[in-house]
Protein backbone atom coordinates (compact mmCIF):
# COMPACT_ATOMS: atom_id res chain seq x y z
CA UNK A 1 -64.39 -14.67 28.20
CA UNK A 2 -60.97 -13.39 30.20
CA UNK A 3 -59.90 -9.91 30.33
CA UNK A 4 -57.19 -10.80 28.23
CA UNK A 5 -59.46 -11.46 25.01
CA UNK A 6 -61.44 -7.99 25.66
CA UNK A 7 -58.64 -6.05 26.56
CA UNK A 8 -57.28 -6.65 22.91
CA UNK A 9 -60.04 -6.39 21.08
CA UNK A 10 -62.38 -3.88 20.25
CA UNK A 11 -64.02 -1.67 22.25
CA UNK A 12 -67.41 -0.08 20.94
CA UNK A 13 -69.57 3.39 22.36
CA UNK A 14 -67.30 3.67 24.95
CA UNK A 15 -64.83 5.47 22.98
CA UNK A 16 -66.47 7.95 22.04
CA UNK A 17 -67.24 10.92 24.76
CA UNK A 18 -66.06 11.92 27.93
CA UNK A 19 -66.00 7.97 28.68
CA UNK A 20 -63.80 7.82 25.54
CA UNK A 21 -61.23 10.65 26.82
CA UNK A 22 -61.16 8.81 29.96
CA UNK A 23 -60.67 5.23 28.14
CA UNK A 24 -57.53 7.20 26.12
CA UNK A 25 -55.97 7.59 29.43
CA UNK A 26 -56.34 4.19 30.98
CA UNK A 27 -55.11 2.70 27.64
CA UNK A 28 -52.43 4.61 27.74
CA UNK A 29 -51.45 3.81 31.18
CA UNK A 30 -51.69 0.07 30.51
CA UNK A 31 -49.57 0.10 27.47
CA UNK A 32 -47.10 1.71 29.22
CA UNK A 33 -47.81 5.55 27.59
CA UNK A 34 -48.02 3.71 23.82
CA UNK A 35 -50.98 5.50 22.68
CA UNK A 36 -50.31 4.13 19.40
CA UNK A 37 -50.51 0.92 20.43
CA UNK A 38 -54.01 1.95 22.19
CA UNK A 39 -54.94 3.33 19.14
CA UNK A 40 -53.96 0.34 16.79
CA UNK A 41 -55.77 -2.18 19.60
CA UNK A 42 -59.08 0.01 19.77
CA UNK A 43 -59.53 1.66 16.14
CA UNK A 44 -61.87 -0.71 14.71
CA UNK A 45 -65.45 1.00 13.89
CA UNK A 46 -69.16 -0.45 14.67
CA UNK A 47 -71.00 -1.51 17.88
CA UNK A 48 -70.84 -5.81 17.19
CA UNK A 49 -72.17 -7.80 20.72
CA UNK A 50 -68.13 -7.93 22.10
CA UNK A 51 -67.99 -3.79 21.82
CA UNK A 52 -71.05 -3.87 23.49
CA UNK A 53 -69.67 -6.45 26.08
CA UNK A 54 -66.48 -4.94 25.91
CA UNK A 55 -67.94 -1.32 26.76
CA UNK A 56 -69.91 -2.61 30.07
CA UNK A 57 -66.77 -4.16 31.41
CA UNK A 58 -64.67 -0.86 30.73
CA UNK A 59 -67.47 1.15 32.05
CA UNK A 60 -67.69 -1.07 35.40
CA UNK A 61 -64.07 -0.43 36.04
CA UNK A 62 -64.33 2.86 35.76
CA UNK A 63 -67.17 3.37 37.67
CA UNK A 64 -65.84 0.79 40.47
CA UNK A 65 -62.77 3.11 41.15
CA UNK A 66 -65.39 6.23 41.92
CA UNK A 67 -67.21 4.31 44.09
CA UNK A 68 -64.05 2.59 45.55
CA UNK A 69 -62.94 6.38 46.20
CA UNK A 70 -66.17 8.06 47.14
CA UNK A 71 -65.86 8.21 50.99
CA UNK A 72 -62.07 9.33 50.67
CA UNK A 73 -60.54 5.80 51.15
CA UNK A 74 -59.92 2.72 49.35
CA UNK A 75 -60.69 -0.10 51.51
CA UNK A 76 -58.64 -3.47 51.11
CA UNK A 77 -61.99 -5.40 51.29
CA UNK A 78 -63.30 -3.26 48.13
CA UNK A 79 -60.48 -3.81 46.66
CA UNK A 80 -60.78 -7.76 47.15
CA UNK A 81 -64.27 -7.27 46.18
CA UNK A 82 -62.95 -6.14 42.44
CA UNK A 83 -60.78 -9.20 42.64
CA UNK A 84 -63.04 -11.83 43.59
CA UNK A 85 -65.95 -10.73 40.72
CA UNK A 86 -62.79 -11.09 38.64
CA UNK A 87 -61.89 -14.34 39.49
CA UNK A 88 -65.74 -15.69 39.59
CA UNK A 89 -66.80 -13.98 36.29
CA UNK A 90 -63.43 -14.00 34.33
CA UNK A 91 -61.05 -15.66 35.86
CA UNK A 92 -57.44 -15.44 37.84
CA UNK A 93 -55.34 -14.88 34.43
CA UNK A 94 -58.27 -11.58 33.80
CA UNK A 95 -57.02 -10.08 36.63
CA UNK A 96 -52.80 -8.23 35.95
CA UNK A 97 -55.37 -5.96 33.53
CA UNK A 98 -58.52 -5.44 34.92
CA UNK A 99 -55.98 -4.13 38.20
CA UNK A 100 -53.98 -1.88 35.51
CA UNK A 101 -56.91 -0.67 34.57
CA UNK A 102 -58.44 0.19 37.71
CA UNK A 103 -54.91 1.53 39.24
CA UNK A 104 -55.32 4.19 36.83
CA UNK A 105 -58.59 5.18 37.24
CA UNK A 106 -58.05 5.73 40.78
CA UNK A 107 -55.65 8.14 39.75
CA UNK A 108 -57.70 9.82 37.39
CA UNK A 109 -60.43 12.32 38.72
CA UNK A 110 -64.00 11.09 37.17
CA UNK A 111 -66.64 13.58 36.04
CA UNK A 112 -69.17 11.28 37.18
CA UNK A 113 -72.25 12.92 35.49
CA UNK A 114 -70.73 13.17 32.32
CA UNK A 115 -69.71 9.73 32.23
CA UNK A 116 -73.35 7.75 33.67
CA UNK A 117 -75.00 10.04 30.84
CA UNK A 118 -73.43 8.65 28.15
CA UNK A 119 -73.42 4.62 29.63
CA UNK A 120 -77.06 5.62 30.22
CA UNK A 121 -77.62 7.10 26.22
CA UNK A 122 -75.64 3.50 24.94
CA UNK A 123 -76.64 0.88 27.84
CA UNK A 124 -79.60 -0.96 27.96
CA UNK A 125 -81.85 -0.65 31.82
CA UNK A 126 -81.35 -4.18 32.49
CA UNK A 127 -77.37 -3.83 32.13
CA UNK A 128 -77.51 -0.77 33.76
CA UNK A 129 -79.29 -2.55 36.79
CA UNK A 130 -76.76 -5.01 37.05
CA UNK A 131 -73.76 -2.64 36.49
CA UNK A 132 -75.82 -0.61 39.65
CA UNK A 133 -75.56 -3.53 41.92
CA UNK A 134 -71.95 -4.97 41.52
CA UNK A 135 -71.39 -0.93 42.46
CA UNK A 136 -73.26 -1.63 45.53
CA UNK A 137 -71.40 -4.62 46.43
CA UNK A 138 -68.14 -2.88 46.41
CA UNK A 139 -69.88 -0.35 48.67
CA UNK A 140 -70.76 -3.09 50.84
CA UNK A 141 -67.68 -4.69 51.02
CA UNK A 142 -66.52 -3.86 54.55
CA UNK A 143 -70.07 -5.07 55.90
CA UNK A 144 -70.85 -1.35 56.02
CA UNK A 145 -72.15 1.08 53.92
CA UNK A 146 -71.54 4.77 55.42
CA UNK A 147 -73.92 7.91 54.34
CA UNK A 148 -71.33 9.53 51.78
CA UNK A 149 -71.59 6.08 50.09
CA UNK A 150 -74.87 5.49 49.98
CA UNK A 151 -75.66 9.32 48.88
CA UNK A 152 -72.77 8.62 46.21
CA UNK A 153 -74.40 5.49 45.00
CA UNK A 154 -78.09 7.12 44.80
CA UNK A 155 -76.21 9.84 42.69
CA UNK A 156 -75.09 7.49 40.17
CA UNK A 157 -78.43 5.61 40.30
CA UNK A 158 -79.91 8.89 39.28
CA UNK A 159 -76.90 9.69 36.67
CA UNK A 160 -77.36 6.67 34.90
CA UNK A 161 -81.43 7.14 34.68
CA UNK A 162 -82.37 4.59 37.18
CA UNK A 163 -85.53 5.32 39.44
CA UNK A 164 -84.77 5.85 43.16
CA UNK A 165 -87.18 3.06 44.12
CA UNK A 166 -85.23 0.66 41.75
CA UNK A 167 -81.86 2.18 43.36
CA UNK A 168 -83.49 1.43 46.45
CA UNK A 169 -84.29 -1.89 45.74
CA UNK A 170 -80.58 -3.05 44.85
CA UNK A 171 -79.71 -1.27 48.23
CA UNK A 172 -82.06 -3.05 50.10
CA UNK A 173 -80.54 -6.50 48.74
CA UNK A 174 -77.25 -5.42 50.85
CA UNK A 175 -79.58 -4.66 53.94
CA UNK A 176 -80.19 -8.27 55.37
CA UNK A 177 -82.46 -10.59 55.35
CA UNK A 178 -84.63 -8.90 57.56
CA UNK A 179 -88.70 -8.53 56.74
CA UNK A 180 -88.06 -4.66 56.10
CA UNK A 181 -85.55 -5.35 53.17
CA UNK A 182 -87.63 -7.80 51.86
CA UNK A 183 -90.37 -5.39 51.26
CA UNK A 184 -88.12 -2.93 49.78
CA UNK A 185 -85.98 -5.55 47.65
CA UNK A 186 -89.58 -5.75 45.57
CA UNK A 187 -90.64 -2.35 46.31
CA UNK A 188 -93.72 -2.56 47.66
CA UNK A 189 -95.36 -1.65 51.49
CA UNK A 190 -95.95 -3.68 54.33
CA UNK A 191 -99.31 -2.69 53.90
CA UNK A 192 -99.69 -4.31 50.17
CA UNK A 193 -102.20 -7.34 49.83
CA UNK A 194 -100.65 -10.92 49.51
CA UNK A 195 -102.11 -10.67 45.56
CA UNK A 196 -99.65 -7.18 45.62
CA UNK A 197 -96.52 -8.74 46.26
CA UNK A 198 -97.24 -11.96 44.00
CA UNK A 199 -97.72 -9.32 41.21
CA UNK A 200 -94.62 -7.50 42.32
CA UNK A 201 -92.77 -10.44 42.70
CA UNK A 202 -93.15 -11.28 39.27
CA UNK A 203 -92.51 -7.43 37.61
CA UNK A 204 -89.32 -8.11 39.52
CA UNK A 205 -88.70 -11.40 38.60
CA UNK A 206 -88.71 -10.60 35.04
CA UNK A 207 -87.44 -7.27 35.04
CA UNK A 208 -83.87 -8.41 36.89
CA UNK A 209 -84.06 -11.68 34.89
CA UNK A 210 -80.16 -13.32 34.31
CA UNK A 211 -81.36 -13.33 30.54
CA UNK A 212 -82.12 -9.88 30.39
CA UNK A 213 -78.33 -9.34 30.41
CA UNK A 214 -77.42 -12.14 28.35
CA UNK A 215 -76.15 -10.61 25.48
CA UNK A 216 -73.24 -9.34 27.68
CA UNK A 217 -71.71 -13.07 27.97
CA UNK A 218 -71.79 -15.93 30.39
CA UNK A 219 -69.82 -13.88 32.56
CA UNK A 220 -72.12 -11.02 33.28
CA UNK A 221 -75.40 -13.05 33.22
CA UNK A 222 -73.55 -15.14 36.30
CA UNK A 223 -73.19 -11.94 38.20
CA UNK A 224 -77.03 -11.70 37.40
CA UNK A 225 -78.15 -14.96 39.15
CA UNK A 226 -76.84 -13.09 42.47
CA UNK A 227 -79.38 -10.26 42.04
CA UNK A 228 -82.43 -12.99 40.68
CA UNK A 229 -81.47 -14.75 44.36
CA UNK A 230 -81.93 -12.03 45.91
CA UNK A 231 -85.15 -11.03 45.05
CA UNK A 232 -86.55 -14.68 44.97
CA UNK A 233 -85.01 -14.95 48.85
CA UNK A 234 -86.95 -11.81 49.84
CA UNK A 235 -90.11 -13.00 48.46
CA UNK A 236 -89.56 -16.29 50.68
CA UNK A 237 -88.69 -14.31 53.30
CA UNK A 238 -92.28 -12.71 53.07
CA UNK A 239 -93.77 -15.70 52.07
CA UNK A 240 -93.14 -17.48 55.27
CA UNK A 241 -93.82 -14.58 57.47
CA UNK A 242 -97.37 -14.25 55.89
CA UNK A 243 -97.92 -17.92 55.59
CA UNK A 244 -99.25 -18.06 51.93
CA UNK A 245 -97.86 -19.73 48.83
């Protein structure tokens, strides 16, 4: 599914709100100040599986340009971050509106609690997850993740509802390969029992699942099968360093 199809079509919960106020604007910036045009794209009613889709991929723009602006600066390499999860997920002719889109809410200042509270009332964890860490690989872009970023990021975690061991977790995927990350990546101790990690292996196997996010398209459930490798490379990692199977 390209940009192009969701941009003109409908868009569900996210109109409605302070996400909705916000959406009004970016609309309006991408049709050029024709809010009735934005109004005669996005005035269809109900909450079918592309407003849902639709909605996730207006609220990850949006939440990409606070991120993007959190430590004062918008980096080139963030910026080619957004572009290449584009061009992977969606891609090259997606891109003249997801960049419209995100142009303007650069401009626009973001009331982030307001706005993670209501993706939080209307998104599902699993999508929330997985909006969480494509956030923390724009973070990461530059290699580098500075302290206003990551205390930025843990905000939002906590805005959106998600538990500061799980925000940890989808840091610690960023962090390396390293046996230290690996523990965290699954959130357990280096103390836990090899039976501890097997268990927690599989709670996070099937919690960050690629189908969990399925009904959000192809596209999104490909960003997924980063996270799943993630989590099944840290469990290798401690696999080998343990020596059990």
């Amino acid at each position: 599914m390209g940009i192009g199809k969701w941009i003109t079509g409908a868009i569900g919960w996210a109109l409605g709100g302070p996400l909705g106020g916000l959406v009004g604007y970016l609309l309006g910036s991408l049709f050029d100040g024709d809010s009735n045009q934005a109004q005669r794209v996005y005035s269809q009613g109900g909450y079918s599986a592309d407003e849902q889709r639709n909605s996730f991929l207006v609220s990850l723009l949006v939440l990409s340009a606070a991120v993007m602006k959190s430590d004062g600066k918008v980096l080139k390499s963030e910026l080619e971050y957004v572009k290449g999860f584009i061009r992977r997920n969606f891609g090259e002719a997606a891109l003249p509106q997801a960049l419209q889109i995100l142009k303007a809410a650069l401009e626009k200042d973001i009331n982030l609690p307001e706005i993670c509270a209501q993706i939080k009332l209307y998104m599902e964890q699993s999508q929330r997850l997985q909006l969480f860490h494509y956030l923390v690989g724009i973070a990461n872009a530059d290699g580098h993740m500075s302290r206003v970023e990551v205390n930025d990021l843990k905000n939002i975690a906590m805005y959106l509802g998600i538990p500061a061991s799980e925000a940890d977790s989808i840091l610690a995927m960023f962090g390396g390969s390293d046996l230290d990350s690996a523990y965290k990546v699954l959130e357990v101790s280096p103390s836990a029992t090899d039976e501890e990690i097997k268990r927690a292996y599989k709670k996070m196997a099937l919690k960050h699942h690629p189908d969990k996010v399925e009904s959000l398209g192809e596209d999104v459930k490909k960003a997924a099968e980063e996270k799943f490798k993630s989590i099944v490379a840290a469990y290798e990692t401690i696999k080998k360093e343990r020596g059990f199977n």
